[in-house]
N, C-alpha and C. Protein backbone atom coordinates (compact mmCIF):
# COMPACT_ATOMS: atom_id res chain seq x y z
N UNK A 1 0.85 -1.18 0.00
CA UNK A 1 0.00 0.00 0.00
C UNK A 1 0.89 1.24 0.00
N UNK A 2 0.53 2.17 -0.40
CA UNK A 2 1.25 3.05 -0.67
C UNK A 2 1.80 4.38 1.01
N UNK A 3 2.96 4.62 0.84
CA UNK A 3 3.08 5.74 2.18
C UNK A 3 2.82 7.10 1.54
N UNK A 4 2.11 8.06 2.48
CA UNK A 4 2.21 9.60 1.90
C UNK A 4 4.02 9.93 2.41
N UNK A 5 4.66 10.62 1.50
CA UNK A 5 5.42 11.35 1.77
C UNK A 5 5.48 13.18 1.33
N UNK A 6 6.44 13.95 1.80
CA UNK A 6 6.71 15.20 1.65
C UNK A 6 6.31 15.72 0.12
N UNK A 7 5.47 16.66 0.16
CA UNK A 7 5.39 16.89 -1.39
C UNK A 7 3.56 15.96 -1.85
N UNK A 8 3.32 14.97 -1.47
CA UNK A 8 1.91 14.45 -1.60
C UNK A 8 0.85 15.18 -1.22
N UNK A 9 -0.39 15.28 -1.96
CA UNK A 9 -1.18 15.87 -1.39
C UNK A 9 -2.21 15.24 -1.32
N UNK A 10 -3.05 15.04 -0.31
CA UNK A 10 -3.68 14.24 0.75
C UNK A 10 -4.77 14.93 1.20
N UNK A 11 -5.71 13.91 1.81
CA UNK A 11 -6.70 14.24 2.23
C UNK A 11 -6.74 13.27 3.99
N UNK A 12 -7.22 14.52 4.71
CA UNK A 12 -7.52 13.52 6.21
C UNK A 12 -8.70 14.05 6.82
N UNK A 13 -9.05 13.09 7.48
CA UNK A 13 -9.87 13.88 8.70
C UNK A 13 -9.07 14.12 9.97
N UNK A 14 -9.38 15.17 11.02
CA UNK A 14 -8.96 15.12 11.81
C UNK A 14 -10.13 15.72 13.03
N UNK A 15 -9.38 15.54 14.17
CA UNK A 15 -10.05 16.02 15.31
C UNK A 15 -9.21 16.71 16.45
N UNK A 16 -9.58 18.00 16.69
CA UNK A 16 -8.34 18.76 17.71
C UNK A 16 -9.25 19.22 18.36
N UNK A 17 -8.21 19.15 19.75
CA UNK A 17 -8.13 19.50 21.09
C UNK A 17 -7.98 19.28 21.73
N UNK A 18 -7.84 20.17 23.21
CA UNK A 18 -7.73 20.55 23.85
C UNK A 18 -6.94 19.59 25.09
N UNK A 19 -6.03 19.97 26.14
CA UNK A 19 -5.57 18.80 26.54
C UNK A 19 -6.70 18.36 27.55
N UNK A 20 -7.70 19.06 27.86
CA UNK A 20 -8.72 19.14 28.89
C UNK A 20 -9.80 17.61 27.68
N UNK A 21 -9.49 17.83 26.62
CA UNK A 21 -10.38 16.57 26.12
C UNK A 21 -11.40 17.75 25.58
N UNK A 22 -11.52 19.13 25.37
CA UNK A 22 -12.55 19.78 24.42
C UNK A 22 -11.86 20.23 23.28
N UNK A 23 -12.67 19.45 22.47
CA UNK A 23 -12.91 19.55 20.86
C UNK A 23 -13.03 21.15 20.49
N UNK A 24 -12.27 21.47 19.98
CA UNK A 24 -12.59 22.92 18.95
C UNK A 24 -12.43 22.47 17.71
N UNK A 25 -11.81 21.80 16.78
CA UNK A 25 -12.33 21.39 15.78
C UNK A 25 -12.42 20.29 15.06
N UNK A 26 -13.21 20.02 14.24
CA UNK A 26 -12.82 17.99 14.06
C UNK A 26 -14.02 18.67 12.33
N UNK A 27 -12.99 17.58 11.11
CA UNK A 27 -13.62 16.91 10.15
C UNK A 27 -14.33 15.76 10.21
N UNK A 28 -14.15 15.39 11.33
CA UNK A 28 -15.12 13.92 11.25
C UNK A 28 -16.27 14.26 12.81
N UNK A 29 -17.32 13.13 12.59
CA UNK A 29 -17.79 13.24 13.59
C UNK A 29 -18.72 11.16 13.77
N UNK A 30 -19.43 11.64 14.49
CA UNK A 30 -20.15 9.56 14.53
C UNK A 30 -20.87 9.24 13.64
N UNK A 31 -21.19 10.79 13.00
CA UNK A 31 -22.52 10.72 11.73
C UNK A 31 -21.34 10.65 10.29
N UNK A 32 -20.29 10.51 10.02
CA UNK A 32 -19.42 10.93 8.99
C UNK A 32 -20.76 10.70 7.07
N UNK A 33 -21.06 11.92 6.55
CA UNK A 33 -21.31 11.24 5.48
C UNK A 33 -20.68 10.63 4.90
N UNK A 34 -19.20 10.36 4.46
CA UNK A 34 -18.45 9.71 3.85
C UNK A 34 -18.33 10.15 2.06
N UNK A 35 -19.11 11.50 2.16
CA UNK A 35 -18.61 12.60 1.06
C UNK A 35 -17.61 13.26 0.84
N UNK A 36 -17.21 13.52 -0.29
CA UNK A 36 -15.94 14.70 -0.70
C UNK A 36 -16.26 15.25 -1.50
N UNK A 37 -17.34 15.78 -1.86
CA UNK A 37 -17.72 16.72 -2.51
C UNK A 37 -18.64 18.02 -2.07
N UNK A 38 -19.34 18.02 -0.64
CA UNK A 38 -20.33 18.46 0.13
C UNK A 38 -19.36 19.57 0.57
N UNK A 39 -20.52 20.32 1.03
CA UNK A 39 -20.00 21.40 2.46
C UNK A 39 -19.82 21.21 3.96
N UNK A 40 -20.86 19.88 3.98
CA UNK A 40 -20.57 19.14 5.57
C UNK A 40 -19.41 19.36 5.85
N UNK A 41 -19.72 18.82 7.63
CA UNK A 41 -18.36 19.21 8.36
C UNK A 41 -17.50 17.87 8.04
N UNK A 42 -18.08 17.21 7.75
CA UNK A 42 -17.35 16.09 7.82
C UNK A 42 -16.98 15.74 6.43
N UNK A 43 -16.27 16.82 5.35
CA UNK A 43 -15.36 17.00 4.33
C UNK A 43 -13.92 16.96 4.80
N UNK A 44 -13.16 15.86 4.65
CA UNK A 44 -11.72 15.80 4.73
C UNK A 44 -11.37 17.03 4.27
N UNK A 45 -10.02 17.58 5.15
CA UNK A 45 -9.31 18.40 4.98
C UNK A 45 -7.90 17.68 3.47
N UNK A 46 -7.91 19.02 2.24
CA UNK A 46 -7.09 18.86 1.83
C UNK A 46 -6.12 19.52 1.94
N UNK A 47 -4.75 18.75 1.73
CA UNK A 47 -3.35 19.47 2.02
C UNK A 47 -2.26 18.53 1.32
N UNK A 48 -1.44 19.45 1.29
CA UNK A 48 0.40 19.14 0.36
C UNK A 48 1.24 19.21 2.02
N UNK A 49 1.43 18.07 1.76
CA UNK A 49 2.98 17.56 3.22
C UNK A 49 3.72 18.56 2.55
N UNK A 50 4.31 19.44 3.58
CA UNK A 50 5.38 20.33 3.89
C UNK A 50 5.26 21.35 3.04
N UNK A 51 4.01 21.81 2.88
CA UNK A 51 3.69 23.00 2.31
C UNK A 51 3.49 24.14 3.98
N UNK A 52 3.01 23.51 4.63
CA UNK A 52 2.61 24.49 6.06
C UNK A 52 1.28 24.87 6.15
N UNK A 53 0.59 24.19 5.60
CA UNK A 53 -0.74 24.74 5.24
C UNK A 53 -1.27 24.35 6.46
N UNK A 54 -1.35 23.31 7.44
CA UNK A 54 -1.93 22.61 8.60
C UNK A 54 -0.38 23.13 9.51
N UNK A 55 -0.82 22.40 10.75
CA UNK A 55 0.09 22.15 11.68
C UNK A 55 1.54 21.85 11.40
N UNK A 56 2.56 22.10 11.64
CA UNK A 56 3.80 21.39 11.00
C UNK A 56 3.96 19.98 11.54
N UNK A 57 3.94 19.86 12.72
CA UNK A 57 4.10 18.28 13.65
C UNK A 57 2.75 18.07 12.56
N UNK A 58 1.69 17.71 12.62
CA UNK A 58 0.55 17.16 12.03
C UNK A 58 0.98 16.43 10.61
N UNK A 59 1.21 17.46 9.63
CA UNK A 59 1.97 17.44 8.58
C UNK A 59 3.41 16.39 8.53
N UNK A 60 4.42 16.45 9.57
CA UNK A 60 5.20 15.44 9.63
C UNK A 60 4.85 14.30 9.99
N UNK A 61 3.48 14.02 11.08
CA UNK A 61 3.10 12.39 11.13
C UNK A 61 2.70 12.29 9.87
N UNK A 62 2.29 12.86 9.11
CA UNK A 62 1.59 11.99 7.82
C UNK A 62 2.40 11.12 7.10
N UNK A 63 3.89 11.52 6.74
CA UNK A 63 4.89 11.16 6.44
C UNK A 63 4.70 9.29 6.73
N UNK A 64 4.96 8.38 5.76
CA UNK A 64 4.64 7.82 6.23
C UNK A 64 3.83 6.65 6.29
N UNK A 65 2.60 7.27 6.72
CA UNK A 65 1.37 7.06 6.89
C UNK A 65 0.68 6.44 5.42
N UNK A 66 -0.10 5.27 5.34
CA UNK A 66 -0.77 4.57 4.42
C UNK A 66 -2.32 5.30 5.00
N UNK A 67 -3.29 5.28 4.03
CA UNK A 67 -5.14 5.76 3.40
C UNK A 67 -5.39 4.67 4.57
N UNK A 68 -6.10 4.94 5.52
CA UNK A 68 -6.45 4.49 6.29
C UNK A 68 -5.78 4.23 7.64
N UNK A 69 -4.48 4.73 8.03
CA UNK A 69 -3.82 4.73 9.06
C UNK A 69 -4.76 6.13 10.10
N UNK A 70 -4.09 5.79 11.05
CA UNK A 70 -4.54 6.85 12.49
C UNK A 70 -3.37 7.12 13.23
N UNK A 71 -3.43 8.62 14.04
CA UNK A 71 -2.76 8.50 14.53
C UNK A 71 -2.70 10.01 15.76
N UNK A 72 -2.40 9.99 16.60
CA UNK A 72 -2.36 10.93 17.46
C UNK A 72 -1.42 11.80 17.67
N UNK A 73 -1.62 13.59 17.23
CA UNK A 73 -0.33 14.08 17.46
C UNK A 73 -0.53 15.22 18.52
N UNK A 74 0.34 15.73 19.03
CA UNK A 74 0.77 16.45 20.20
C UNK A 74 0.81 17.75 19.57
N UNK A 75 0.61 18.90 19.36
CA UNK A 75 1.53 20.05 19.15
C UNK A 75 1.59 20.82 20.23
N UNK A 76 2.64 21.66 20.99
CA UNK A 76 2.64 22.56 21.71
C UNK A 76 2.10 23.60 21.27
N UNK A 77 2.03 24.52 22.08
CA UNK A 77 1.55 25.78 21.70
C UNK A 77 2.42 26.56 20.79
N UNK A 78 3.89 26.41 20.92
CA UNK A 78 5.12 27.23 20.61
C UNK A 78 4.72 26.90 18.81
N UNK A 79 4.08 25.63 18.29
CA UNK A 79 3.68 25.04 16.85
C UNK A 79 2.45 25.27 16.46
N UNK A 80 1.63 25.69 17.52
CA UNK A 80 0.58 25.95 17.32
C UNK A 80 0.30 27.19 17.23
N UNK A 81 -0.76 28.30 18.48
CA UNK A 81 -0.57 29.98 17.89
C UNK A 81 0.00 30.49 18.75
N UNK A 82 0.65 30.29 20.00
CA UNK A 82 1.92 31.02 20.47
C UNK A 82 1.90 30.75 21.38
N UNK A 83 2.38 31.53 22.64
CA UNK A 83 2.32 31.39 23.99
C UNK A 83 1.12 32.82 24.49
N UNK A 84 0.53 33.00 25.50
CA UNK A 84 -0.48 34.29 25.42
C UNK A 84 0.78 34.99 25.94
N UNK A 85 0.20 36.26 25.36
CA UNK A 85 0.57 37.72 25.39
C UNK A 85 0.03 38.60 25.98
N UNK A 86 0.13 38.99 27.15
CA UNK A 86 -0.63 39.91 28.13
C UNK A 86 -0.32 41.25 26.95
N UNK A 87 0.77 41.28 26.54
CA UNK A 87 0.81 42.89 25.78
C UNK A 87 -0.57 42.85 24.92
N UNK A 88 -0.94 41.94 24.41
CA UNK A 88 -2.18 41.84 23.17
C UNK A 88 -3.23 42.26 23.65
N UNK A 89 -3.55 42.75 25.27
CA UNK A 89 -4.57 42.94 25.92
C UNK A 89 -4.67 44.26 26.22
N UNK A 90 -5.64 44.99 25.95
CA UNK A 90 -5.56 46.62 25.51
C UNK A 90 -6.84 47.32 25.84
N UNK A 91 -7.00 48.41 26.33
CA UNK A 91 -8.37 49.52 26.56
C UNK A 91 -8.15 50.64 25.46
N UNK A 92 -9.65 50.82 25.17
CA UNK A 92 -9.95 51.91 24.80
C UNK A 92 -10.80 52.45 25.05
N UNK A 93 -11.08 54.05 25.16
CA UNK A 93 -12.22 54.87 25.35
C UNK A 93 -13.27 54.20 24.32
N UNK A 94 -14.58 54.29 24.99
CA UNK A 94 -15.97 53.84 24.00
C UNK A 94 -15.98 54.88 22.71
N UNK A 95 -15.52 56.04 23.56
CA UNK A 95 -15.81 56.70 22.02
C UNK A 95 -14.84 56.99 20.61
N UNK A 96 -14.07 56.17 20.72
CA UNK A 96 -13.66 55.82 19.47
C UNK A 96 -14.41 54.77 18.72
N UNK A 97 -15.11 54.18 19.09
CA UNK A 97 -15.97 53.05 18.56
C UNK A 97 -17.47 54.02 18.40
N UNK A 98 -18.05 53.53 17.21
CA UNK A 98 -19.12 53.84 16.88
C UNK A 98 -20.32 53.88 17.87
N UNK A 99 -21.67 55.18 17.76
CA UNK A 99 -21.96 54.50 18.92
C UNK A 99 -23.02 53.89 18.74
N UNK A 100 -23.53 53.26 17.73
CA UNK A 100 -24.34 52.09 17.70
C UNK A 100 -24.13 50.95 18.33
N UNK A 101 -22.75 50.79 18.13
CA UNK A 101 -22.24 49.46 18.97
C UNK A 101 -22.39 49.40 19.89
N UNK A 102 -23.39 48.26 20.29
CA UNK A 102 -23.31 47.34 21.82
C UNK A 102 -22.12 46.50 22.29
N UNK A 103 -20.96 46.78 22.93
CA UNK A 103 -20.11 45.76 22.86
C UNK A 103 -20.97 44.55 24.34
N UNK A 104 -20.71 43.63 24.06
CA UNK A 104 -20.80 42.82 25.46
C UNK A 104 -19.53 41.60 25.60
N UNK A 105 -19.40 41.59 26.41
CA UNK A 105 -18.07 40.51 26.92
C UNK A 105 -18.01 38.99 26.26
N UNK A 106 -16.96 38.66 25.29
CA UNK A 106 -17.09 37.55 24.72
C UNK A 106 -17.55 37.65 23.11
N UNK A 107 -17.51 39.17 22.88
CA UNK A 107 -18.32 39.51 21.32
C UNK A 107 -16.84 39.86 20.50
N UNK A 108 -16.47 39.19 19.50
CA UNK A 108 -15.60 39.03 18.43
C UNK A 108 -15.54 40.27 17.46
N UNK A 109 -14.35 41.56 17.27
CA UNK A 109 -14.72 42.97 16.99
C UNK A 109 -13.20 42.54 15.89
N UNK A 110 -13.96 43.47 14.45
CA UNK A 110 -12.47 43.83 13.42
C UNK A 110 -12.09 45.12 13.93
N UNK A 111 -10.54 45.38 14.44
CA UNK A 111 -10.43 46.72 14.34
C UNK A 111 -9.41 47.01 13.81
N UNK A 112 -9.37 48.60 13.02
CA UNK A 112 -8.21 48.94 12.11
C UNK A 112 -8.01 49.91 12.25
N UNK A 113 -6.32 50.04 12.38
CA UNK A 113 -5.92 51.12 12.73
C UNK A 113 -5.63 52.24 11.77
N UNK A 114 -4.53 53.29 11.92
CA UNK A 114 -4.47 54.08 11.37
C UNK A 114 -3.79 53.66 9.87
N UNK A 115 -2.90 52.87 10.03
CA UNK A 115 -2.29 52.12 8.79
C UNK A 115 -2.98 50.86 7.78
N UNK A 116 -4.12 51.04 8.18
CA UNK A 116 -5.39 50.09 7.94
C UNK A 116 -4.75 48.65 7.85
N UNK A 117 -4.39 48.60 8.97
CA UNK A 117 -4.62 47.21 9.08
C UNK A 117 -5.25 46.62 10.13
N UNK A 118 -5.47 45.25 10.24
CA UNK A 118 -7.26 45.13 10.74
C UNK A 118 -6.67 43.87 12.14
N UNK A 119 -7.17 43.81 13.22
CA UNK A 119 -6.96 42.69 13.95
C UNK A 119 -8.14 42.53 14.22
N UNK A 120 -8.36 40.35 14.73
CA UNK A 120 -9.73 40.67 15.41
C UNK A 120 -9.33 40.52 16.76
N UNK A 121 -10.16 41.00 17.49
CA UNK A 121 -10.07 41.21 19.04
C UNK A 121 -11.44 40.85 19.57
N UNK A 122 -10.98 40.11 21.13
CA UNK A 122 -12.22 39.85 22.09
C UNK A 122 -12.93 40.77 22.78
N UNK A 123 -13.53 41.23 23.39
CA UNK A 123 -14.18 42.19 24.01
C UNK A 123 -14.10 40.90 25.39
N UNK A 124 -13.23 41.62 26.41
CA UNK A 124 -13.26 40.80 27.39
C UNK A 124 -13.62 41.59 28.70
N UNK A 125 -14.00 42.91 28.55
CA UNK A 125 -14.17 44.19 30.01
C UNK A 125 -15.13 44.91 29.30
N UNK A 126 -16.55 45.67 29.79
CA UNK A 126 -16.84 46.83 29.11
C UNK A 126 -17.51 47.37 30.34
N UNK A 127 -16.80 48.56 30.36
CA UNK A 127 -17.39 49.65 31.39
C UNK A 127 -18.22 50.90 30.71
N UNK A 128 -18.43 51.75 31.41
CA UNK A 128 -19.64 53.40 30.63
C UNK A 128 -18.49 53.69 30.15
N UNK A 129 -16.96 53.71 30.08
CA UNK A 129 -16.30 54.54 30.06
C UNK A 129 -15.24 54.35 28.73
N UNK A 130 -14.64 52.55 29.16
CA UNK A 130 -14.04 52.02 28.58
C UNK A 130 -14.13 50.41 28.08
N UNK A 131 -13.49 50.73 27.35
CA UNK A 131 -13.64 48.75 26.48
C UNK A 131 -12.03 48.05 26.36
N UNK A 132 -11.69 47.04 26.99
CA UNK A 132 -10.95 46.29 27.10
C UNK A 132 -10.90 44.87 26.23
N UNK A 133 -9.80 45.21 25.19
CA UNK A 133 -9.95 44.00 24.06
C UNK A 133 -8.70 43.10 24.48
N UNK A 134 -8.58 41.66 23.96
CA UNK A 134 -7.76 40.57 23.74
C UNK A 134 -7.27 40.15 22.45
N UNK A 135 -6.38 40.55 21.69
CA UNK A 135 -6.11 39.84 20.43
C UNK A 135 -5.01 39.10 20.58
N UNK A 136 -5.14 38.22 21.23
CA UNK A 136 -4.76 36.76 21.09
C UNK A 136 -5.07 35.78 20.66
N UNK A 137 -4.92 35.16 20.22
CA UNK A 137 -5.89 33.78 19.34
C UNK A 137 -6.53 33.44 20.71
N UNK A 138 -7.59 32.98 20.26
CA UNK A 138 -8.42 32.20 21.27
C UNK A 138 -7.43 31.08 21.38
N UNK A 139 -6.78 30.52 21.33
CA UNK A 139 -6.24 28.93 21.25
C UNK A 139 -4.34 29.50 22.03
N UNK A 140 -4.07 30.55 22.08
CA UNK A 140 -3.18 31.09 22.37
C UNK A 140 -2.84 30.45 23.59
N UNK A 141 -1.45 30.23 23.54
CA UNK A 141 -1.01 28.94 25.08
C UNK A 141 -1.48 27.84 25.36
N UNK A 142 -2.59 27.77 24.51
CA UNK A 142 -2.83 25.93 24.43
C UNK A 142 -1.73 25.18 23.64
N UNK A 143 -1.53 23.74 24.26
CA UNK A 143 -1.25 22.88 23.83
C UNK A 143 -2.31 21.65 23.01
N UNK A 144 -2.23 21.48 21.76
CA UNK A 144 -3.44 21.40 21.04
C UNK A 144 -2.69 19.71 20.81
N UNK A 145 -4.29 18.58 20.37
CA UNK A 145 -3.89 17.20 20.65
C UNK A 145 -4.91 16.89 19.09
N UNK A 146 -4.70 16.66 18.05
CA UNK A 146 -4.81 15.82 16.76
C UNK A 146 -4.79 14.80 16.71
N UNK A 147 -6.38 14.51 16.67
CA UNK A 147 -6.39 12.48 16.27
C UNK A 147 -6.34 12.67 15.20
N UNK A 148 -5.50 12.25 13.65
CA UNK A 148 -5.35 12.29 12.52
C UNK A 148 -6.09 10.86 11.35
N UNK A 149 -6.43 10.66 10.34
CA UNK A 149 -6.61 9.91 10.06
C UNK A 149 -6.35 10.38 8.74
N UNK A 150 -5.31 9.83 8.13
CA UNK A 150 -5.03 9.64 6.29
C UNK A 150 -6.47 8.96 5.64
N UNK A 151 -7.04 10.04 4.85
CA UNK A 151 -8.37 9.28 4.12
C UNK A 151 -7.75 8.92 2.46
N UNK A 152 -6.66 9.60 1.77
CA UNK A 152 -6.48 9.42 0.55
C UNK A 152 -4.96 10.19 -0.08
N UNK A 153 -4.29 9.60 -0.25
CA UNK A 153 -3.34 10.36 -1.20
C UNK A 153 -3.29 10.60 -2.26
N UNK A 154 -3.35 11.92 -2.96
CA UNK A 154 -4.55 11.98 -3.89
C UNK A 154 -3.52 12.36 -5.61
């Protein structure tokens, strides 16, 4: 049977998270249609080994790996989206923000600065006065856990 190596491009499902055991994202699920042509969630992810398009560790278990293998990978955070950054955590007066806007705590905001460029940020504080954002990845300092499964080398 054939191994994927570096340079193949492949199709898998996978399932990530959390070391706590919560799922933030998965191509497969118990219902799998067993489509590749749909919008379901459960459309294998496509990707080229050692392009960087996925995980890098993720990408190196495939290596390897025969259409129908499994396998469990580890990434730290340092491979994944960083370590958190208290600097990424920031106030601003309300009234630079429009004032239609309702912010409430946990609400996902584009903001752009003077050089137009755009971050998204959490709304994690809102007072009468001021608004306190997070642009850190949500996933920031996690250590993230990939059940992998090679569906096709294509």
């Amino acid at each position: 049977m054939a191994q994927a190596k570096k340079g193949d491009r492949v199709k898998i499902r996978f399932t990530g998270k959390l070391e706590d055991g919560t799922v933030f994202d998965s191509t497969a699920s118990d219902n799998q249609c067993g489509c590749d042509d749909c919008d379901c969630e459960e459309k294998p992810l496509e990707l080229v080994i050692g392009d960087a398009e996925f995980f890098i560790p993720v990408e190196e278990a495939l290596v390897s790996m025969a259409p129908g293998d499994k396998k469990t990978v580890n990434v730290p955070s340092d491979d994944a989206f960083g370590d958190y950054d208290g600097e990424y955590v920031f106030t601003i007066e309300r009234t630079q923000l429009p004032k239609d806007l309702q912010p409430e705590v946990g609400m996902e905001l584009e903001l752009t600065d003077e050089d137009d460029q755009s971050v998204v940020v959490t709304v994690v504080e809102v007072t009468d006065k001021t608004l306190t954002f997070d642009a850190n990845h949500p996933l920031a300092g996690e250590n993230l856990i990939f059940d992998i499964e090679l569906v096709e080398i294509v």
